[in-house]
N, C-alpha and C. Protein backbone atom coordinates (compact mmCIF):
# COMPACT_ATOMS: atom_id res chain seq x y z
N UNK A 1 20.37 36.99 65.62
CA UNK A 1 20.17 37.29 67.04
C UNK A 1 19.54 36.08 67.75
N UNK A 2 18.47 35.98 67.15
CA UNK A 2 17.36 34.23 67.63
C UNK A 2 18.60 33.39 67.79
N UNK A 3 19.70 32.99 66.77
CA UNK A 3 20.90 31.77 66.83
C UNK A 3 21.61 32.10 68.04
N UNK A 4 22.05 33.01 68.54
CA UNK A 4 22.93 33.52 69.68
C UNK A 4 22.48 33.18 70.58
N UNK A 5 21.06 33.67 70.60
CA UNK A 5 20.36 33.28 72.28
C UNK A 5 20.15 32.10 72.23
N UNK A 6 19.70 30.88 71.40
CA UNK A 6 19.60 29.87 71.64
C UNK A 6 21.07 29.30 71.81
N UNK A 7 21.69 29.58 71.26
CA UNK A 7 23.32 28.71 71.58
C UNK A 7 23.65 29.26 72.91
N UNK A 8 22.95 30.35 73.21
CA UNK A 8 23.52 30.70 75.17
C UNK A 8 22.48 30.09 75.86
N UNK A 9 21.52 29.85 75.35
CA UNK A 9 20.46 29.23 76.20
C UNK A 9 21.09 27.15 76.43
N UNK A 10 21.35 27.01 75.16
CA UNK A 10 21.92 25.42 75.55
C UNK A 10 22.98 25.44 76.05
N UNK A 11 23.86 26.07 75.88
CA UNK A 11 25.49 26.34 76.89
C UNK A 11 24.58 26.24 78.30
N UNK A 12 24.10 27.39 78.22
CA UNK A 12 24.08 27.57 79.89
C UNK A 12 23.09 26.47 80.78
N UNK A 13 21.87 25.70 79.57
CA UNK A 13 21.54 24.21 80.57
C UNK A 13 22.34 23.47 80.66
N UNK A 14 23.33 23.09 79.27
CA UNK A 14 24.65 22.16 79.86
C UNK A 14 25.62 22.45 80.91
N UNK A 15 25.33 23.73 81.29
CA UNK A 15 26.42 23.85 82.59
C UNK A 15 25.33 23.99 83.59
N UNK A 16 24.19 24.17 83.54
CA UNK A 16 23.49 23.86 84.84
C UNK A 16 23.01 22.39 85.04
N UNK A 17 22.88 21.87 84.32
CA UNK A 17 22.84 20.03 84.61
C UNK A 17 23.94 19.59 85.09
N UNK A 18 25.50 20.02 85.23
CA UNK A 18 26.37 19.46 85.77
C UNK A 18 26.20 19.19 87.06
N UNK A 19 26.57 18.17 87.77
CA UNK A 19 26.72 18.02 88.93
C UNK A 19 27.33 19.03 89.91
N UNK A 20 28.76 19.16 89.42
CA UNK A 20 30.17 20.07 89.87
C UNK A 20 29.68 21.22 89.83
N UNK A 21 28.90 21.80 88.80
CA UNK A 21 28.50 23.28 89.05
C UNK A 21 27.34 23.64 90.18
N UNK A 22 26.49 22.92 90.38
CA UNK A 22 25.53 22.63 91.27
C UNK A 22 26.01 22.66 92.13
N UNK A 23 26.79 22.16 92.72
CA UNK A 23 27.81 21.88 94.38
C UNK A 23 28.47 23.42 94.14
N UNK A 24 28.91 24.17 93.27
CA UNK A 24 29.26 25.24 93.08
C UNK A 24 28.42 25.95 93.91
N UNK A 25 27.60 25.72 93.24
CA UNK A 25 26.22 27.08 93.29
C UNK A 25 25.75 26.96 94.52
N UNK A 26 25.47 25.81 94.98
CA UNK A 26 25.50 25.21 96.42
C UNK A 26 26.22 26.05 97.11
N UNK A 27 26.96 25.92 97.14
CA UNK A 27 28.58 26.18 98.07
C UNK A 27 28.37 27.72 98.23
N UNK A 28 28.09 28.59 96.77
CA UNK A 28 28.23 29.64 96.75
C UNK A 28 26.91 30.53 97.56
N UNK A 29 26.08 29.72 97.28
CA UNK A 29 24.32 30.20 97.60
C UNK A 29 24.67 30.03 99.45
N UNK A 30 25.59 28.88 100.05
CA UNK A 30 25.34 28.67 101.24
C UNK A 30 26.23 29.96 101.88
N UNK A 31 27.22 30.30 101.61
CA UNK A 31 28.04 31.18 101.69
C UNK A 31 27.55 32.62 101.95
N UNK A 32 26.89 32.95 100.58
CA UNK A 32 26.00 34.08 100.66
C UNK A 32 25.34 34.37 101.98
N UNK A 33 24.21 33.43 101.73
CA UNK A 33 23.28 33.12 102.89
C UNK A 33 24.12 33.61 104.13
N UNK A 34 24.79 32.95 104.64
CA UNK A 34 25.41 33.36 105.94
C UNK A 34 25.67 34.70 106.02
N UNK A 35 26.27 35.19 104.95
CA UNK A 35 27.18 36.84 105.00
C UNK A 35 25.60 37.58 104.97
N UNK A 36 24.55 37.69 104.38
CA UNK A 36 23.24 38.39 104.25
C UNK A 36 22.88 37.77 105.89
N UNK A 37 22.43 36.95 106.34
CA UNK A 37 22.11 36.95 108.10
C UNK A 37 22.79 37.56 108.42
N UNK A 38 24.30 38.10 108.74
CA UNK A 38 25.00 38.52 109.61
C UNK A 38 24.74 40.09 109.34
N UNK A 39 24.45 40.56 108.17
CA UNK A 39 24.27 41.69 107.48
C UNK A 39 23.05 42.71 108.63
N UNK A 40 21.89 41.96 107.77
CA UNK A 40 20.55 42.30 107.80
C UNK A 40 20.60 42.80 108.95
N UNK A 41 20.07 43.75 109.82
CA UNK A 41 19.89 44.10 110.93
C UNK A 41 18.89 43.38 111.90
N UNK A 42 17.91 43.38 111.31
CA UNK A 42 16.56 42.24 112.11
C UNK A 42 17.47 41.01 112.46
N UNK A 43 17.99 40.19 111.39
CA UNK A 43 18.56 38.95 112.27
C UNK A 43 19.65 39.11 112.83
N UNK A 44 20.84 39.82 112.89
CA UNK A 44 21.25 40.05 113.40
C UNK A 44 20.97 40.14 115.57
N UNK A 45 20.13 40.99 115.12
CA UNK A 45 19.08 40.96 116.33
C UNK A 45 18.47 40.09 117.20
N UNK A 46 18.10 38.92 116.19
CA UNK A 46 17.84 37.51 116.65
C UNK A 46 19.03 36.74 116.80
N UNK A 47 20.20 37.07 116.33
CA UNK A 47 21.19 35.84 116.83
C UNK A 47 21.83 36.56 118.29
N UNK A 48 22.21 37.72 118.07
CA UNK A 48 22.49 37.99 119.57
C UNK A 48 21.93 38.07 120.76
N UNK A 49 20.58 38.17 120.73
CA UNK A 49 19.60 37.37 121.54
C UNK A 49 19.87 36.20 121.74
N UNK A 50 20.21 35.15 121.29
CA UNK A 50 19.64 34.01 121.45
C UNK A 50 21.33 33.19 122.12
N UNK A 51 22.47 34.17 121.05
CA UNK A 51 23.68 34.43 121.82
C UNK A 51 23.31 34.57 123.08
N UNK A 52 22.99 35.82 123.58
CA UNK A 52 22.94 36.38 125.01
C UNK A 52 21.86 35.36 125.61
N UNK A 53 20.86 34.36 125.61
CA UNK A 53 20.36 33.36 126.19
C UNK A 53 21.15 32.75 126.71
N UNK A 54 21.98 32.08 125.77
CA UNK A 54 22.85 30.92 125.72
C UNK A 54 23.81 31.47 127.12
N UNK A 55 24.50 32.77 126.70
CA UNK A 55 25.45 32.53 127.85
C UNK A 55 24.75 33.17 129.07
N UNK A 56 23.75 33.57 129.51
CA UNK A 56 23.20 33.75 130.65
C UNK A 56 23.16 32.51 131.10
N UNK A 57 22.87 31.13 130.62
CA UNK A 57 22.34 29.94 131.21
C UNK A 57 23.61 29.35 132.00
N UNK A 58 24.99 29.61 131.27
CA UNK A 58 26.33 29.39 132.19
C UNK A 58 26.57 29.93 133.39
């Protein structure tokens, strides 16, 4: 059992030291992020506010 987890434990730092997976995770984490703001109700709240600023000033 101890051999398993350590051979998943070094797999999985060699794929988190990659560069390419990082920009992955990046990519994926930035992605997220956006879809959870649009979600959440509180910010939500704050962007259409700040929406509705914006075009009052036109």
């Amino acid at each position: 059992m101890l051999d398993t987890m350590l051979q998943a434990f070094v797999t999985l730092n060699g794929v988190a030291t990659s560069p390419f997976v990082l920009l992955v995770v990046a990519f994926a984490g930035a992605y997220l992020g956006m879809r959870v703001v649009e979600i959440v109700p509180f910010t939500r709240r704050i962007i259409e506010r700040r929406e509705a600023r914006f075009a009052n000033r036109d």
